[in-house]
Protein backbone atom coordinates (compact mmCIF):
# COMPACT_ATOMS: atom_id res chain seq x y z
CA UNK A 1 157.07 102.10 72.46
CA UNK A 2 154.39 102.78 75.27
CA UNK A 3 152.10 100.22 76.96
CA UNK A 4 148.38 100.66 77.80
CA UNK A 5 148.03 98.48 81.47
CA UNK A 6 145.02 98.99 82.70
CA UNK A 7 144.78 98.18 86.65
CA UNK A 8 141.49 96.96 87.32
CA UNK A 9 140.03 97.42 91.03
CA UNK A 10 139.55 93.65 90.69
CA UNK A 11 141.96 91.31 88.66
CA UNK A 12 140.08 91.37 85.53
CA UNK A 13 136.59 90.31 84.52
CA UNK A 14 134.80 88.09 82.05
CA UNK A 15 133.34 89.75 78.99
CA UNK A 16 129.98 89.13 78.29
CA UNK A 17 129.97 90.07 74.70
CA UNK A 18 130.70 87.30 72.74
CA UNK A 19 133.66 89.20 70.80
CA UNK A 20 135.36 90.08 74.11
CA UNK A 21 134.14 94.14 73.48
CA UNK A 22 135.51 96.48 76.69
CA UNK A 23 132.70 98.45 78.10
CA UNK A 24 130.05 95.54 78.13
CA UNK A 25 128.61 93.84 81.60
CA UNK A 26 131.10 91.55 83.32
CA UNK A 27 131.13 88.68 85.58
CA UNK A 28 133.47 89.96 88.42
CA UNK A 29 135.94 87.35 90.25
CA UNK A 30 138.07 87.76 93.27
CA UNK A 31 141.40 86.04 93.12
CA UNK A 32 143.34 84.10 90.44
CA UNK A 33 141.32 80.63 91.03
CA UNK A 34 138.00 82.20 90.08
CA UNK A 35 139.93 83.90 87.03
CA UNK A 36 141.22 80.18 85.73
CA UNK A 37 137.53 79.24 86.21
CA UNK A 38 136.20 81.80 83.88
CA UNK A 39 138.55 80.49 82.02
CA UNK A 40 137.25 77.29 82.00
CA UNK A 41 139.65 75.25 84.43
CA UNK A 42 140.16 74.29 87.84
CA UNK A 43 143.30 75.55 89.39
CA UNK A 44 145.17 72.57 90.27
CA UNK A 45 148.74 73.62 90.70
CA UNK A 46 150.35 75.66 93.66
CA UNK A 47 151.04 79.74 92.55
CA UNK A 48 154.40 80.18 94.33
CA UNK A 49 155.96 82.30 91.30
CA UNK A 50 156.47 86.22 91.30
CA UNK A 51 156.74 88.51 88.36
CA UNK A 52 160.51 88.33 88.87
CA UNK A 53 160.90 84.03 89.55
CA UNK A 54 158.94 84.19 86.04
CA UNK A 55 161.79 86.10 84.44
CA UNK A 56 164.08 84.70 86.37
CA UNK A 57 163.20 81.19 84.92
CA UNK A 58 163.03 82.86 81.13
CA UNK A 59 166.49 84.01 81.75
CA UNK A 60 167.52 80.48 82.56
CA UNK A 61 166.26 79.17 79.65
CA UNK A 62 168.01 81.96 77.61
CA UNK A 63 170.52 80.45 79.46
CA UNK A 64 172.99 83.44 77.04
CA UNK A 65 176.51 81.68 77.46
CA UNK A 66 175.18 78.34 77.05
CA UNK A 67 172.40 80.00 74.58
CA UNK A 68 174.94 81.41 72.47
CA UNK A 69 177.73 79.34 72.75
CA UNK A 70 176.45 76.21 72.27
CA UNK A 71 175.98 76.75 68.59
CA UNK A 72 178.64 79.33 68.26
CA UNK A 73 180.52 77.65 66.01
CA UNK A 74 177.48 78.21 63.38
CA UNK A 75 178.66 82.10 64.02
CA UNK A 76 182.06 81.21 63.20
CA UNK A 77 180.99 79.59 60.03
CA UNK A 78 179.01 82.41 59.30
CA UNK A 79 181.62 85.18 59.15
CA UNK A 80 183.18 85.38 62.60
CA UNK A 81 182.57 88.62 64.77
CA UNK A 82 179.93 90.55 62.60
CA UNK A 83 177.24 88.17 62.93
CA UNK A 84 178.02 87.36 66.40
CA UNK A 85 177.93 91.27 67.65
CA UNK A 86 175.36 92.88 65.05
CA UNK A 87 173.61 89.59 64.66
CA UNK A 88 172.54 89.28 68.14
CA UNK A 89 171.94 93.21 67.93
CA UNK A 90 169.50 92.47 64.95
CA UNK A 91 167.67 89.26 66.88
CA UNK A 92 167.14 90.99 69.79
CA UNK A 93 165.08 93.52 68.06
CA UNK A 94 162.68 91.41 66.08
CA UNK A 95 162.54 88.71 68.85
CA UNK A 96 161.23 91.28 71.37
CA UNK A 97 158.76 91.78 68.95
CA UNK A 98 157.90 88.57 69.05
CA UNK A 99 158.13 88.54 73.05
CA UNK A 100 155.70 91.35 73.05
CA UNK A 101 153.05 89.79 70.59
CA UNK A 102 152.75 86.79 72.81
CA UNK A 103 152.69 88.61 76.54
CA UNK A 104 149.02 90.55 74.66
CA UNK A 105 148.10 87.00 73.99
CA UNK A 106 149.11 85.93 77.76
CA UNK A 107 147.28 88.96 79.37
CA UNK A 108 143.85 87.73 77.46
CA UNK A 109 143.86 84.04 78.17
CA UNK A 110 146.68 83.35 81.15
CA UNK A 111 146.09 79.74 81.18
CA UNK A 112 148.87 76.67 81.05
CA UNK A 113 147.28 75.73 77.41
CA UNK A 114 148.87 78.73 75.74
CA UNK A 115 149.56 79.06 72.20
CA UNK A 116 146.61 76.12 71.48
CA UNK A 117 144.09 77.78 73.78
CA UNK A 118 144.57 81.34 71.91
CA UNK A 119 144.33 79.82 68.60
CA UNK A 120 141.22 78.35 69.73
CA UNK A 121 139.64 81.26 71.57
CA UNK A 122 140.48 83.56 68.62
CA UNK A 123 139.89 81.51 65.41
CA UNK A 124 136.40 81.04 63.44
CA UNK A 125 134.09 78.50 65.12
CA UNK A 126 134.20 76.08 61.96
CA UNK A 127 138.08 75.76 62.25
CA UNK A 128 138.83 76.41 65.45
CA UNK A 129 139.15 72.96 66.82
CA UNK A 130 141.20 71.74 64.43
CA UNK A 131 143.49 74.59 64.19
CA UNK A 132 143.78 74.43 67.83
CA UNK A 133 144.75 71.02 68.05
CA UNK A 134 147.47 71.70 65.17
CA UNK A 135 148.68 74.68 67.31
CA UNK A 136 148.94 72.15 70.32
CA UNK A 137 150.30 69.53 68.27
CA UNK A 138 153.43 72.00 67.29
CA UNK A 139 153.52 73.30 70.44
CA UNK A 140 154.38 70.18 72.37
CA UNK A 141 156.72 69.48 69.63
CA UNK A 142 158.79 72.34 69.81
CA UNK A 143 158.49 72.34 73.45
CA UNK A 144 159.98 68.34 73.72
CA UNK A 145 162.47 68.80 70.78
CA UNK A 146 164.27 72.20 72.15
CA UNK A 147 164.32 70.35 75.70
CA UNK A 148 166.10 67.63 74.08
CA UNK A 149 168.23 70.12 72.16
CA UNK A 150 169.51 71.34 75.12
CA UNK A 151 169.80 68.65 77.60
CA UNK A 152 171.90 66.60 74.10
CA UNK A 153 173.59 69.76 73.75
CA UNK A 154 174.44 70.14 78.05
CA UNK A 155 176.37 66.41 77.57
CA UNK A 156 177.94 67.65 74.19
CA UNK A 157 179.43 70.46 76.14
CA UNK A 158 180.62 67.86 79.31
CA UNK A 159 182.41 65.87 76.37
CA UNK A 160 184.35 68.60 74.81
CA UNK A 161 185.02 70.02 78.46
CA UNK A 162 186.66 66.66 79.06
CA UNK A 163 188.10 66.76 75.66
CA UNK A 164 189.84 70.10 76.63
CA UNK A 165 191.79 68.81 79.76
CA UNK A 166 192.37 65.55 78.67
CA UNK A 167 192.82 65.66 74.59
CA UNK A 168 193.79 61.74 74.15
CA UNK A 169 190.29 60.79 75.35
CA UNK A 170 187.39 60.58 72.61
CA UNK A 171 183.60 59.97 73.23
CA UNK A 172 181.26 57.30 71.15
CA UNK A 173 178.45 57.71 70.34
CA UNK A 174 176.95 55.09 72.85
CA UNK A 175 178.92 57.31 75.59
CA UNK A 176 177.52 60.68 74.69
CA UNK A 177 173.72 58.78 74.97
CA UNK A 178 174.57 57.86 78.08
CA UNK A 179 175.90 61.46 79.45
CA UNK A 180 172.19 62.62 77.68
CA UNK A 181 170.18 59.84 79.23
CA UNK A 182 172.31 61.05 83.09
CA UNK A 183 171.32 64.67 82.30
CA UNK A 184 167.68 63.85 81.85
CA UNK A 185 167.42 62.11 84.69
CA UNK A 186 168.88 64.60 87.06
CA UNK A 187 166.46 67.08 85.40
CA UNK A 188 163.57 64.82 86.04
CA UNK A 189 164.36 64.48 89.40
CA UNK A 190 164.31 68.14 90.55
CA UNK A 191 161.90 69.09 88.26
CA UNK A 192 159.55 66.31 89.91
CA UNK A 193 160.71 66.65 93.36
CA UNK A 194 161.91 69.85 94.07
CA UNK A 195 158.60 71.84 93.01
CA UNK A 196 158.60 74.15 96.16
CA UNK A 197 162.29 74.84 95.59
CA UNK A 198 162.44 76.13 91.61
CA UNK A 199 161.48 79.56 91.86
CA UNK A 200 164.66 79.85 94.38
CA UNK A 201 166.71 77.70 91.80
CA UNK A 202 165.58 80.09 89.06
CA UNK A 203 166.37 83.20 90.93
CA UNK A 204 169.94 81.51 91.94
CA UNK A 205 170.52 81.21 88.51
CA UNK A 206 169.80 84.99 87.48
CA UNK A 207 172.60 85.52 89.86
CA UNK A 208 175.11 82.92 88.87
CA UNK A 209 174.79 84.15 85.03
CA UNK A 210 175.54 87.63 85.81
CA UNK A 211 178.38 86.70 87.57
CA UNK A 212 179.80 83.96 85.43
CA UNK A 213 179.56 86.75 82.69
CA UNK A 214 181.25 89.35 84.77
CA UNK A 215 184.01 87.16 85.15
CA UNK A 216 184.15 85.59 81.49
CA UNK A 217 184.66 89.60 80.58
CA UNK A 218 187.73 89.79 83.26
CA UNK A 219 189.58 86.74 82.37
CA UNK A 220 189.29 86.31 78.74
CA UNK A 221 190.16 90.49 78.79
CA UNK A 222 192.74 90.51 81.01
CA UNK A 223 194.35 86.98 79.42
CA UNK A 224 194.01 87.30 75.81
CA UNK A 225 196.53 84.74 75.30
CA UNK A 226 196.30 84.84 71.90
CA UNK A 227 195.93 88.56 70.71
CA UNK A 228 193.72 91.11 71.36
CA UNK A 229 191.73 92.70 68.02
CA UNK A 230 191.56 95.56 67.19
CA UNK A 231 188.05 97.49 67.82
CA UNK A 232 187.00 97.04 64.07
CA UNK A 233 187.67 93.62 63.92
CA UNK A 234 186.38 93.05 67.03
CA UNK A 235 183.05 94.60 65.73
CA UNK A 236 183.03 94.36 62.33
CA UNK A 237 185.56 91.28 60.87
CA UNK A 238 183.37 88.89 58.27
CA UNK A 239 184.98 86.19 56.35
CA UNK A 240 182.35 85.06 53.83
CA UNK A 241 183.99 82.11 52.29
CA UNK A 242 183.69 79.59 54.87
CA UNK A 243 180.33 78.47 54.18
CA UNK A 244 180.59 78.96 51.16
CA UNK A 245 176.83 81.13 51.11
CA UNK A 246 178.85 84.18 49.97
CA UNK A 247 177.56 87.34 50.90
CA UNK A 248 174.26 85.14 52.85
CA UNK A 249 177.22 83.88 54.93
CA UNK A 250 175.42 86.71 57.50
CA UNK A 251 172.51 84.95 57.78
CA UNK A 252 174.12 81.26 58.87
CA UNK A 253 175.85 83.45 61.85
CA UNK A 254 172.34 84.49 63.21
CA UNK A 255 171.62 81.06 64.33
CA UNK A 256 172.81 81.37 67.81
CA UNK A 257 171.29 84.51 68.81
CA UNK A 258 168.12 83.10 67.29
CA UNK A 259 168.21 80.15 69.02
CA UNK A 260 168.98 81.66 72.43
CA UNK A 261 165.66 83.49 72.10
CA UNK A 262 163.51 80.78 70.48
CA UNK A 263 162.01 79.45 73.38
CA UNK A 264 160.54 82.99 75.11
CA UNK A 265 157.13 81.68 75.03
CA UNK A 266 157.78 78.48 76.92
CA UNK A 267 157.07 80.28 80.11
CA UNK A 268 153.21 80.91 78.95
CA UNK A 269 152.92 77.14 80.38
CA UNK A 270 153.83 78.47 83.90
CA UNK A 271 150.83 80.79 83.55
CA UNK A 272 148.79 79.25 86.56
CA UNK A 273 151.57 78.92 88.50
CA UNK A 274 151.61 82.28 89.09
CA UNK A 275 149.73 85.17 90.79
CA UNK A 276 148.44 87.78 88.92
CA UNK A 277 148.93 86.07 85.83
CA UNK A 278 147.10 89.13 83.36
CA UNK A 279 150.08 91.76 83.77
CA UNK A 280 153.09 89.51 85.57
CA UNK A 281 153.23 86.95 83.38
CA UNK A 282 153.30 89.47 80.09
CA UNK A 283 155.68 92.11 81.82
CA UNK A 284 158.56 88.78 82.55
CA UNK A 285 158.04 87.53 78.99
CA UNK A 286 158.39 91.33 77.24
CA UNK A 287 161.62 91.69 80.23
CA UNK A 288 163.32 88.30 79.11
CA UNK A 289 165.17 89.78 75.93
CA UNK A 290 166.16 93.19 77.15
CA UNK A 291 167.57 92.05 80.47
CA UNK A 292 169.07 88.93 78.69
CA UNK A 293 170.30 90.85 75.56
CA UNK A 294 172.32 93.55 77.49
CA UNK A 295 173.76 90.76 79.57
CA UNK A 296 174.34 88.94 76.21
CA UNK A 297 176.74 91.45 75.00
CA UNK A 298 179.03 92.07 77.67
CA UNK A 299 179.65 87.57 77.13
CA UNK A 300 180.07 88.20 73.37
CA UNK A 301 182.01 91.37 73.08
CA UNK A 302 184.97 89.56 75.23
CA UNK A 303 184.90 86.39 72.79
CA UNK A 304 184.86 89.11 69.79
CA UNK A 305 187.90 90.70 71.22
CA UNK A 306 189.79 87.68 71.96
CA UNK A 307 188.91 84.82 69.90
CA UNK A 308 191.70 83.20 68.05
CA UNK A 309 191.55 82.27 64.50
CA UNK A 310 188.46 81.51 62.49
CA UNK A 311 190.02 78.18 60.91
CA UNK A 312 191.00 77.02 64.61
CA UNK A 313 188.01 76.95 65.91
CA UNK A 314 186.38 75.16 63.45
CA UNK A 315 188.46 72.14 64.12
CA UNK A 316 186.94 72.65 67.79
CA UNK A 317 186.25 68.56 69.50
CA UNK A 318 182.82 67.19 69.10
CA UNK A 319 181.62 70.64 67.27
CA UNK A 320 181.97 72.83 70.43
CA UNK A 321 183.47 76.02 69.88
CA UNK A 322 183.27 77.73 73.34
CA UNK A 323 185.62 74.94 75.60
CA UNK A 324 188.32 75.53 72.74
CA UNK A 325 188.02 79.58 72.61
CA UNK A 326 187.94 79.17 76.48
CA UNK A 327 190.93 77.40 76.47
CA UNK A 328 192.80 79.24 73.88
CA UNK A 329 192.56 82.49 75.16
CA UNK A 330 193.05 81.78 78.70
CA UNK A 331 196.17 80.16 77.49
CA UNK A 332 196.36 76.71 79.23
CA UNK A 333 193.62 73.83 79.66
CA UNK A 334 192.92 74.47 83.24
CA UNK A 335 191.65 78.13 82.78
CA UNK A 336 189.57 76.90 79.94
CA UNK A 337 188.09 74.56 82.19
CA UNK A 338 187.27 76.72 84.50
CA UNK A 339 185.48 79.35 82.33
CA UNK A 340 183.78 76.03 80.53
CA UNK A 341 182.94 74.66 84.06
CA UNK A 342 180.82 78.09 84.89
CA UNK A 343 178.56 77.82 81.67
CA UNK A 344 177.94 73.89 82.33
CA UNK A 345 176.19 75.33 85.83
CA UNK A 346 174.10 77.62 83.97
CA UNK A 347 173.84 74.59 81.11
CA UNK A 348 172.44 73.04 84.19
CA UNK A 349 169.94 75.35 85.27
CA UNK A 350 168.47 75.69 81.87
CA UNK A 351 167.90 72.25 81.59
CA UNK A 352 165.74 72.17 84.82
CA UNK A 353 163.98 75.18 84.02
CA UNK A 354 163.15 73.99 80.10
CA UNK A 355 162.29 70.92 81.57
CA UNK A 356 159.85 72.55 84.20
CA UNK A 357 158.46 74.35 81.73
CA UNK A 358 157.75 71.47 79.15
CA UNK A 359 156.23 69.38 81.19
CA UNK A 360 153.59 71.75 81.89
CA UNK A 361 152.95 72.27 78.62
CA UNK A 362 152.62 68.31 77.99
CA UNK A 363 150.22 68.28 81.44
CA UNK A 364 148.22 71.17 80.24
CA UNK A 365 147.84 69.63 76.42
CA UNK A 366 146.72 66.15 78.17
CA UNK A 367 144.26 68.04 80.48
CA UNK A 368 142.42 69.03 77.51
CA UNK A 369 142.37 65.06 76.58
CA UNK A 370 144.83 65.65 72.60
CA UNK A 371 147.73 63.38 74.03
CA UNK A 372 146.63 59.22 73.75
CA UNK A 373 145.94 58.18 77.47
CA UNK A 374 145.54 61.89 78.44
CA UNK A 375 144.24 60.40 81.61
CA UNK A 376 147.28 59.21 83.07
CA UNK A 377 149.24 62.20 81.71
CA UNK A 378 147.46 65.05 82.77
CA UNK A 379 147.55 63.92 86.82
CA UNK A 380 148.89 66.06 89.69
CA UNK A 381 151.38 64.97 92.16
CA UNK A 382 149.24 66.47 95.65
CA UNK A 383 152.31 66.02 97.54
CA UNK A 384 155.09 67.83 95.22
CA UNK A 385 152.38 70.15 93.51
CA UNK A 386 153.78 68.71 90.52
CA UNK A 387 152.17 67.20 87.13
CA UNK A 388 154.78 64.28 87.39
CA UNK A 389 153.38 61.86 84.84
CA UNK A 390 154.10 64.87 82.24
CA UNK A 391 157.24 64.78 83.08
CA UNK A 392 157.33 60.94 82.86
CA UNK A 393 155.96 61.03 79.60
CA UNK A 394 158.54 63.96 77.93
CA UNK A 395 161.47 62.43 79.68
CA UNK A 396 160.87 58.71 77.75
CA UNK A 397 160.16 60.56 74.77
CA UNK A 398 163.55 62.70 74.55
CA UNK A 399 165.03 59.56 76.20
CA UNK A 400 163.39 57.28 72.71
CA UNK A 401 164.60 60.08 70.44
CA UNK A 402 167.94 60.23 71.76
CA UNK A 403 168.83 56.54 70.59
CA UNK A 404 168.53 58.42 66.70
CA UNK A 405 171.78 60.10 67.35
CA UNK A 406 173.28 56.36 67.18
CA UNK A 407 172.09 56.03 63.87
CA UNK A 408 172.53 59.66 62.23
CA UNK A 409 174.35 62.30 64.10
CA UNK A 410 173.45 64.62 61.11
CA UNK A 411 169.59 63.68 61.41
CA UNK A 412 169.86 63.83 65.45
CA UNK A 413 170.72 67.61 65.24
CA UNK A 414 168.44 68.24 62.75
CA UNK A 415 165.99 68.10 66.60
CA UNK A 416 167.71 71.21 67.15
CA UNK A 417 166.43 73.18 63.90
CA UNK A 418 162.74 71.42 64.69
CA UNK A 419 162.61 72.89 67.92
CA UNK A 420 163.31 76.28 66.85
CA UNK A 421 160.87 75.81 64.04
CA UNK A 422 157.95 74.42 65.78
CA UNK A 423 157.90 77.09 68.35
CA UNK A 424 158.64 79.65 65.76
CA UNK A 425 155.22 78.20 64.36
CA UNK A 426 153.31 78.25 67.20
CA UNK A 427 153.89 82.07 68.26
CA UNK A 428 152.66 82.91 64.95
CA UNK A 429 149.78 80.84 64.30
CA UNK A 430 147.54 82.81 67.21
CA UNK A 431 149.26 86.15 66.60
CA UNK A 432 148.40 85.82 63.06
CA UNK A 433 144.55 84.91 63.73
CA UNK A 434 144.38 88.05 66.29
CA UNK A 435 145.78 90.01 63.27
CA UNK A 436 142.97 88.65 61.04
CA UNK A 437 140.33 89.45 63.94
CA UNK A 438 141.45 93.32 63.58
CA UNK A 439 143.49 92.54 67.05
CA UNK A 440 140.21 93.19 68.56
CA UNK A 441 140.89 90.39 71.28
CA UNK A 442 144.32 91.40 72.50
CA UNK A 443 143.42 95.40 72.74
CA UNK A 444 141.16 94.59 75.82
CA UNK A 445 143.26 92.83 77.26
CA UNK A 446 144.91 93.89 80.80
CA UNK A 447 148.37 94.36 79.19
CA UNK A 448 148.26 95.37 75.96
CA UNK A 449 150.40 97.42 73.17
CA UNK A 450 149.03 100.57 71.65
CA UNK A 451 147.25 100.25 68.72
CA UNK A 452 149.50 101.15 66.17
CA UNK A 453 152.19 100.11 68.00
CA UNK A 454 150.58 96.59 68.47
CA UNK A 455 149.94 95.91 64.66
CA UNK A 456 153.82 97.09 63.90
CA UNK A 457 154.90 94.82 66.29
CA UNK A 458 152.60 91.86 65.42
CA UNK A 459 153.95 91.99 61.55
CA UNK A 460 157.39 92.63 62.35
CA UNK A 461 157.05 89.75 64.95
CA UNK A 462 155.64 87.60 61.73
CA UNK A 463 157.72 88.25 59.26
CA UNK A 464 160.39 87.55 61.06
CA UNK A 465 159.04 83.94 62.29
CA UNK A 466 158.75 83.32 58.56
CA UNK A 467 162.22 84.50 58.08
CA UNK A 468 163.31 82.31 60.73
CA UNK A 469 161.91 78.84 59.60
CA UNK A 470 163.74 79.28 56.20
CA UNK A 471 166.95 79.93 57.83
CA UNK A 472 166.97 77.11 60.50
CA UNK A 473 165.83 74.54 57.62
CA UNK A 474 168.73 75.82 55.68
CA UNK A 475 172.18 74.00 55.73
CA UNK A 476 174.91 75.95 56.86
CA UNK A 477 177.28 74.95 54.97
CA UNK A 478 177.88 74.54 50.86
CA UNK A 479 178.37 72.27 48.97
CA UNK A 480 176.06 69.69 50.75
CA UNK A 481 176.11 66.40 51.59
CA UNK A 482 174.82 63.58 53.41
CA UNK A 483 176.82 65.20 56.49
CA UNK A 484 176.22 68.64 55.85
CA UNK A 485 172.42 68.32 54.61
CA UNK A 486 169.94 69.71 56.89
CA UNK A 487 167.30 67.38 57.83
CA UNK A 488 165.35 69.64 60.02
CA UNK A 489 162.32 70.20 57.61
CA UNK A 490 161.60 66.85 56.79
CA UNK A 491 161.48 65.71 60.19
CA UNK A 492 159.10 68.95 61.18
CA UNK A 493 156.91 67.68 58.68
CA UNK A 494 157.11 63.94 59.15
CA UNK A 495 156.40 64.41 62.84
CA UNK A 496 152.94 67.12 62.37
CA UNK A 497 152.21 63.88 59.17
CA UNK A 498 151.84 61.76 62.28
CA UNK A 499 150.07 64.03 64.58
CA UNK A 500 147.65 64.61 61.19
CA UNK A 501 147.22 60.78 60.84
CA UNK A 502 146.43 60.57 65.10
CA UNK A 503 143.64 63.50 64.78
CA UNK A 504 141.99 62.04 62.01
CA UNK A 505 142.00 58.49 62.98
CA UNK A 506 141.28 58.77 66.68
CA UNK A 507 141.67 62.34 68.56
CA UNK A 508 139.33 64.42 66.60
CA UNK A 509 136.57 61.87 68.50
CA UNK A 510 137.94 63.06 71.86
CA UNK A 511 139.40 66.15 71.53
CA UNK A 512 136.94 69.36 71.52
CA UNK A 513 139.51 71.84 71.99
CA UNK A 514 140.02 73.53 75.28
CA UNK A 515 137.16 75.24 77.21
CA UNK A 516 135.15 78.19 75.13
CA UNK A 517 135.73 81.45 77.17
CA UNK A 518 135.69 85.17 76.44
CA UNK A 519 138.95 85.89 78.51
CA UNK A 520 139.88 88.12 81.12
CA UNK A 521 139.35 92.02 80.29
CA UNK A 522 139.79 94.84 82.03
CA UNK A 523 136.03 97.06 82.33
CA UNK A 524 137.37 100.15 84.14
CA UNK A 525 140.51 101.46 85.61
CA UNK A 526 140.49 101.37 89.68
């Protein structure tokens, strides 16, 4: 797979073709302020992130042992070791198709807006502001639901942590919401306050997950208190009855690997926070699943080797397979904890880089006035650099939605399988439009595929966001029931029903869709 990066003399400049043709006249800029201008904003935020911070917060939302073990036990209910070794093999291929479909888009239009301002940029006039603002609408969606998903998830894992040491104590429900409502708030607070700091948090936690996995592979290898399999059934076993999907069993055991990856476009929101935006900002979101799927499988091949029984670990406290598989092969509850204690760091870190990263989508969505009193949500904190009533806003709403999981544990997770969705949705609605366009946009753009290359990638990228819907609205279990039943799919649609009802009864007056520009294209090499 080769790349076509063209390194201008100048960052980039602005087409003056209305199609965004390479060759024509330009406007030239100097510097990545005048770029945002072309592209119709005003750079408001501070640029203190590197190529490297960039993938360096993409990795910690990854976030691979908390990624992949927080709904591991979905791999154990779909077959055991097969889908959790080829299944992350398989998602790592189509999800870096995806990852390289959406750094083209970023290298076009490297703006905070995203997703909604490609949609908008590319589509036909007529529909183009209302597609946009659906794009936007899913967007924010997926972005708020998987940063609830995984700050619910972060206090799931404390419980069954606790659970592990001390077995005789067991959570409410009223005491999980609290643990959720503490881990917000700590997110909140460095994510609001700590602005200057995050690329070196994001870089510290690069370092702390290669290490935690290094030592994950020593101690679970060297303890293996309950067996060591052997390398075919460390590869290869697949028990197919307990989900009762039969032979689709497979497909249930893809979930975590799929869900580790879902949120690679996420850091498209950190766009003007970062210099050189047209070829960094692609090259960390193309690096993300390589770097994080190589580092994935040194973590999973241990638990493959290791793991005891299937039927164990399905009777794992408060649904958390990785404390008990921690705890069982290291053979007592304090070496569990320890193991445990390294992934609730990283569980950490993800939260405050997801968070980061959501609230700039929320800011950048409110800038372009589709969020009711986009006023007060799209201001800037001068003294932190930081768009802290975003963050004020997404915090109250994952706090609101949290208080569902006191009602309907079944329909709480179902947040999970929304988040997934929604940004599933979102990467394909603009990557399908450029698609329709003949990709003409996306193969001037500073970073781009080749053009056969691009249009494999783009479809294999698509079909696999289709596939990937079905399977996270799918229960994962048969027969269903009111527990079992997955609720994800209703709720998708129920929420964009409501965003629907807000454009048509009040934001289509206000919202015009983001600025019109040509985007940034590269006229010559230098």
């Amino acid at each position: 797979m080769s790349l076509n990066e063209k390194k201008p003399a100048i960052e980039g400049t602005l087409s003056s073709h209305s199609g965004g043709e390479e060759g024509g006249h330009g406007t030239k800029y100097h510097g990545d302020d005048q770029g945002l201008e072309i592209l119709g904003y005003t750079s408001e935020l501070k640029r203190n992130r590197s190529m490297f911070t960039l993938l360096f917060q993409s990795l910690a939302i990854a976030a691979i042992p908390y990624g992949f073990g927080g709904p591991l036990i979905s791999a154990i209910t779909g077959g055991g070791q097969l889908p959790m070794f080829l299944g992350w093999i398989v998602v790592l291929i189509v999800d870096e198709c995806v990852a390289l479909s959406l750094g083209e888009l970023a290298s076009r239009y490297p703006t905070s807006a995203g997703p909604y301002y490609w949609s908008f940029q590319l589509a036909n006039p007529k529909y183009r502001t209302v597609l946009s603002f659906i794009t936007g609408w899913t967007w924010l969606i997926g972005n708020w639901t998987i940063t609830l998903s995984v700050n619910f998830g972060f206090a799931s894992l404390l419980a069954a942590t606790v659970a592990l040491y001390k077995p005789d104590i067991e959570f409410t429900d009223w005491q999980l919401l609290l643990i959720f409502y503490g881990v917000c708030l700590i997110a909140f607070c460095i994510a609001a306050f700590a602005n200057k700091f995050l690329p070196q948090i994001d870089t510290l936690c690069a370092v702390f997950t290669l290490i935690a996995i290094f030592v994950t592979l020593i101690c679970l290898s060297v303890k293996a208190s309950v067996g060591r399999h052997s390398p075919g059934d460390t590869l290869g076993y697949y028990d197919d009855t307990i989900s009762g999907w039969g032979s689709f069993s497979f497909l249930v055991g893809l979930l975590p690997a799929a869900y580790t990856f879902s949120a690679i476009g996420m850091i498209t929101a950190m766009a003007e926070e970062c210099d050189h935006p047209t070829t960094k900002l692609p090259k960390a979101i193309a690096l993300c699943v390589p770097v994080g799927g190589i580092a994935g499988l040194f973590f999973i091949i241990p638990l493959c080797a290791t793991m005891p029984a299937l039927s164990d670990i399905l009777t794992a406290p408060v649904g958390q397979a990785l404390p008990y598989i921690f705890g069982a092969v290291m053979g007592t509850p304090g070496g569990g904890l320890a193991l445990t204690f390294l992934v609730l760091i990283i569980t950490l870190f993800c939260s405050i880089s997801i968070t980061v990263a959501a609230s700039r989508c929320t800011w950048a969505f409110a800038r372009d006035q589709a969020i009711p009193l986009s006023r007060v949500w799209s201001k800037v904190d001068e003294r932190h650099d930081t768009p802290i009533m975003a963050l004020v806003l997404m915090t109250v709403v994952e706090m609101l939605l949290g208080l569902i999981s006191l009602g309907s544990s079944t329909a709480f997770l179902a947040f999970v399988s929304v988040g997934v969705m929604a940004l599933a949705v979102t990467y394909a609605i603009p990557v399908i439009i450029s698609m329709v366009q003949g990709r003409r946009e996306v193969d001037v753009a500073p970073w781009h595929l080749q053009r056969i290359v691009g249009w494999i990638v783009n479809i294999i990228a698509v079909l696999w966001i289709c596939f990937e819907v079905v399977l996270f609205s799918m229960p994962s279990v048969l027969p269903v029931d009111e527990v079992s039943m997955n609720y994800a799919s209703v709720v998708f649609v129920g929420i964009m029903a409501m965003s629907g009802i807000w454009y048509v009864a009040y934001a289509h007056k206000v919202y015009k869709g983001p600025p019109q520009s040509a985007g940034i294209v590269v006229t010559g090499d230098a």
